[in-house]
C-alpha atoms as a PDB file:
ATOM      1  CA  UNK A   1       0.000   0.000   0.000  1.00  0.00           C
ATOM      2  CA  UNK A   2       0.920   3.362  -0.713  1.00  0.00           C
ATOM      3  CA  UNK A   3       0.343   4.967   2.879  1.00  0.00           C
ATOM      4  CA  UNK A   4       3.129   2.177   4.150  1.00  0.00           C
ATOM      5  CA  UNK A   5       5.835   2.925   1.787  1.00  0.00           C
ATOM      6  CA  UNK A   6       5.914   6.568   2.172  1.00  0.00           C
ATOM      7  CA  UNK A   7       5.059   6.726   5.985  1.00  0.00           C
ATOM      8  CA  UNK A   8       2.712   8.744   7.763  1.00  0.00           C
ATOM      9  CA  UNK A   9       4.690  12.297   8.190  1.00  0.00           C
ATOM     10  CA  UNK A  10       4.141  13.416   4.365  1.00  0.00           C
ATOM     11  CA  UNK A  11       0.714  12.147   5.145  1.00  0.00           C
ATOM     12  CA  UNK A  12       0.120  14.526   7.939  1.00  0.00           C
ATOM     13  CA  UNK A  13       2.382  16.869   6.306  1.00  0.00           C
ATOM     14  CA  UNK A  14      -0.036  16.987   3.342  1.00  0.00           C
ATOM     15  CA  UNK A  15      -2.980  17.457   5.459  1.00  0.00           C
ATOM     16  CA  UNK A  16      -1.791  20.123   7.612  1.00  0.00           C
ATOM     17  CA  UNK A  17      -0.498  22.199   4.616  1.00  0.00           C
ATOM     18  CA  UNK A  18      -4.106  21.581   3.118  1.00  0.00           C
ATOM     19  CA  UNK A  19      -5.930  23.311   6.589  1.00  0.00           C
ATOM     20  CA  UNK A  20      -3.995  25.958   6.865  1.00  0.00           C
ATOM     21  CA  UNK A  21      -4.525  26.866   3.060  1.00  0.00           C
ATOM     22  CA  UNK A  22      -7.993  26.898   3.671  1.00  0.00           C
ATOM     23  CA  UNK A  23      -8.136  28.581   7.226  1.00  0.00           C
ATOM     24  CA  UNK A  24      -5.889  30.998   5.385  1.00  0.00           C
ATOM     25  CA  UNK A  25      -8.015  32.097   2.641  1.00  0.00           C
ATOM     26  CA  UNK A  26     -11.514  31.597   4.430  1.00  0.00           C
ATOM     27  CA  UNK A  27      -9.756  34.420   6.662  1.00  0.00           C
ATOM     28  CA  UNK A  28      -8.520  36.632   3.802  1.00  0.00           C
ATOM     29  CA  UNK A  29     -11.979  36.768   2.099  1.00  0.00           C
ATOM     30  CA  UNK A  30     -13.513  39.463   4.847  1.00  0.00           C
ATOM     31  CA  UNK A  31     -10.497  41.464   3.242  1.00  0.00           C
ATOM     32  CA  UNK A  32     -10.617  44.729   2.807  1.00  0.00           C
ATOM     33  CA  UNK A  33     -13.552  45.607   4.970  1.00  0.00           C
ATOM     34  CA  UNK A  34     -12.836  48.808   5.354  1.00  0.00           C
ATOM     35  CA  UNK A  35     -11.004  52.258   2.784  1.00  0.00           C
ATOM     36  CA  UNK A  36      -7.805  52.013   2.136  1.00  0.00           C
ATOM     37  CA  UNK A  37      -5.536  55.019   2.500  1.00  0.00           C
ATOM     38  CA  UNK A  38      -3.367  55.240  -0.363  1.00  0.00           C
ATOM     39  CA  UNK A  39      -0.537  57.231   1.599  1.00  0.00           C
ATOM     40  CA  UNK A  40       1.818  59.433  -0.700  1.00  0.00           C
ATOM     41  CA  UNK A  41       4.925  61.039   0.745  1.00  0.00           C
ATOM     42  CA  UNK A  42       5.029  64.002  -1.614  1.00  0.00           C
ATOM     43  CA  UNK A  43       2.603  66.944  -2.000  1.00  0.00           C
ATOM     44  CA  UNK A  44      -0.122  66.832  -4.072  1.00  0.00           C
ATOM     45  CA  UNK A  45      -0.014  67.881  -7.583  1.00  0.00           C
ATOM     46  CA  UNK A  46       3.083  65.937  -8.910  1.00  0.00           C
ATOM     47  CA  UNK A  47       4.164  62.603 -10.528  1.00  0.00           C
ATOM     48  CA  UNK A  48       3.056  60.564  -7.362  1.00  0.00           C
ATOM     49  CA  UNK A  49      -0.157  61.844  -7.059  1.00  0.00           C
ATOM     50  CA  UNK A  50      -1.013  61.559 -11.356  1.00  0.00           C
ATOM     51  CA  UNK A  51      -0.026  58.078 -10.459  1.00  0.00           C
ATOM     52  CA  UNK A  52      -2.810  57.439  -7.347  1.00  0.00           C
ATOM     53  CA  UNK A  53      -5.322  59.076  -9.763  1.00  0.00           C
ATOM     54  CA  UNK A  54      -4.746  57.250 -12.430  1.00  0.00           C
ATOM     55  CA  UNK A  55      -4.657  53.884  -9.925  1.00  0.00           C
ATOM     56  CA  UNK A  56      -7.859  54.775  -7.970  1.00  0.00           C
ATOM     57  CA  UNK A  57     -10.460  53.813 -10.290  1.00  0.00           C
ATOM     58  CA  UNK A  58      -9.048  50.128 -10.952  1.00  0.00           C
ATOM     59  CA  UNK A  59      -8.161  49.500  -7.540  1.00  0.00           C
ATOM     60  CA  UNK A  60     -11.826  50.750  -5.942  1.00  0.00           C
ATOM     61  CA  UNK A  61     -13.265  48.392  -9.023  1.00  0.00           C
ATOM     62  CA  UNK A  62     -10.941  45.902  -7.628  1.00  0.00           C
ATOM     63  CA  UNK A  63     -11.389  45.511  -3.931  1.00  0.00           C
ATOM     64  CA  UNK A  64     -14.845  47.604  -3.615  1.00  0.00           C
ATOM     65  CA  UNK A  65     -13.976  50.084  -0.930  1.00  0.00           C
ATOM     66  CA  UNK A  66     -12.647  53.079  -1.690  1.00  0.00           C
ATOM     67  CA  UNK A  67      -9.254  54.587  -1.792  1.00  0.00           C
ATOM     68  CA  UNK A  68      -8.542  57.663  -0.015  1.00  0.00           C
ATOM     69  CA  UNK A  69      -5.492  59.216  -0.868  1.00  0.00           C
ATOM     70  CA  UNK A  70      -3.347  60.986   1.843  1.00  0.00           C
ATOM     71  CA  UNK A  71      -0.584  63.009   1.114  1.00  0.00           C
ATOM     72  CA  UNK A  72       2.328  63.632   3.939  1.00  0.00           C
ATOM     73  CA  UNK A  73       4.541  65.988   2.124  1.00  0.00           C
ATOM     74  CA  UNK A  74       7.501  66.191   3.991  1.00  0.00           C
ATOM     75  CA  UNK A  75       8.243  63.403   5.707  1.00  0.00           C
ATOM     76  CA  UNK A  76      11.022  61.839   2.829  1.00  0.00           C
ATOM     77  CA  UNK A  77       9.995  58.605   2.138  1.00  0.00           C
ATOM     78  CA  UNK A  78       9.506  57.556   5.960  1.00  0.00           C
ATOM     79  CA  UNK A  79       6.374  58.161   6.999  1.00  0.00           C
ATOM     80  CA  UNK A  80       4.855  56.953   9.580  1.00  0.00           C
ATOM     81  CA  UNK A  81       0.822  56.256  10.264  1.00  0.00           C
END
């Protein structure tokens, strides 16, 4: 038989990987429940925010919340929320 030539680990190996593969995307289903803030470290008006413009239509079509852009000019690439 099969089962006695391989052992029982890959087995329960096998099994395990299969739960937690379906825990794991019952769970990411709910997600997003909430808008998303698109967070842009630059000021509005330039390159970055052309680009979360031109993004915001697909992505609200996408994961039906909306997006929210924020913009925290100043901060140099490390911002923090």
């Amino acid at each position: 038989m099969m089962i006695k030539a391989l052992g029982k680990k890959p087995l329960i190996n096998a099994l395990s990987l299969g739960l937690a593969l379906a825990v794991t995307s019952a769970h990411a289903a709910d997600f997003p429940d909430d808008d998303i803030k698109f967070i842009s470290p630059a000021a509005p008006g330039g390159g970055s925010d052309y680009l979360i413009r031109s993004l915001q239509p697909s992505l609200e079509k996408q994961f039906g919340v909306n997006i929210i852009p924020q913009y925290l000019s100043g901060c140099g690439g490390a911002c923090s929320h």
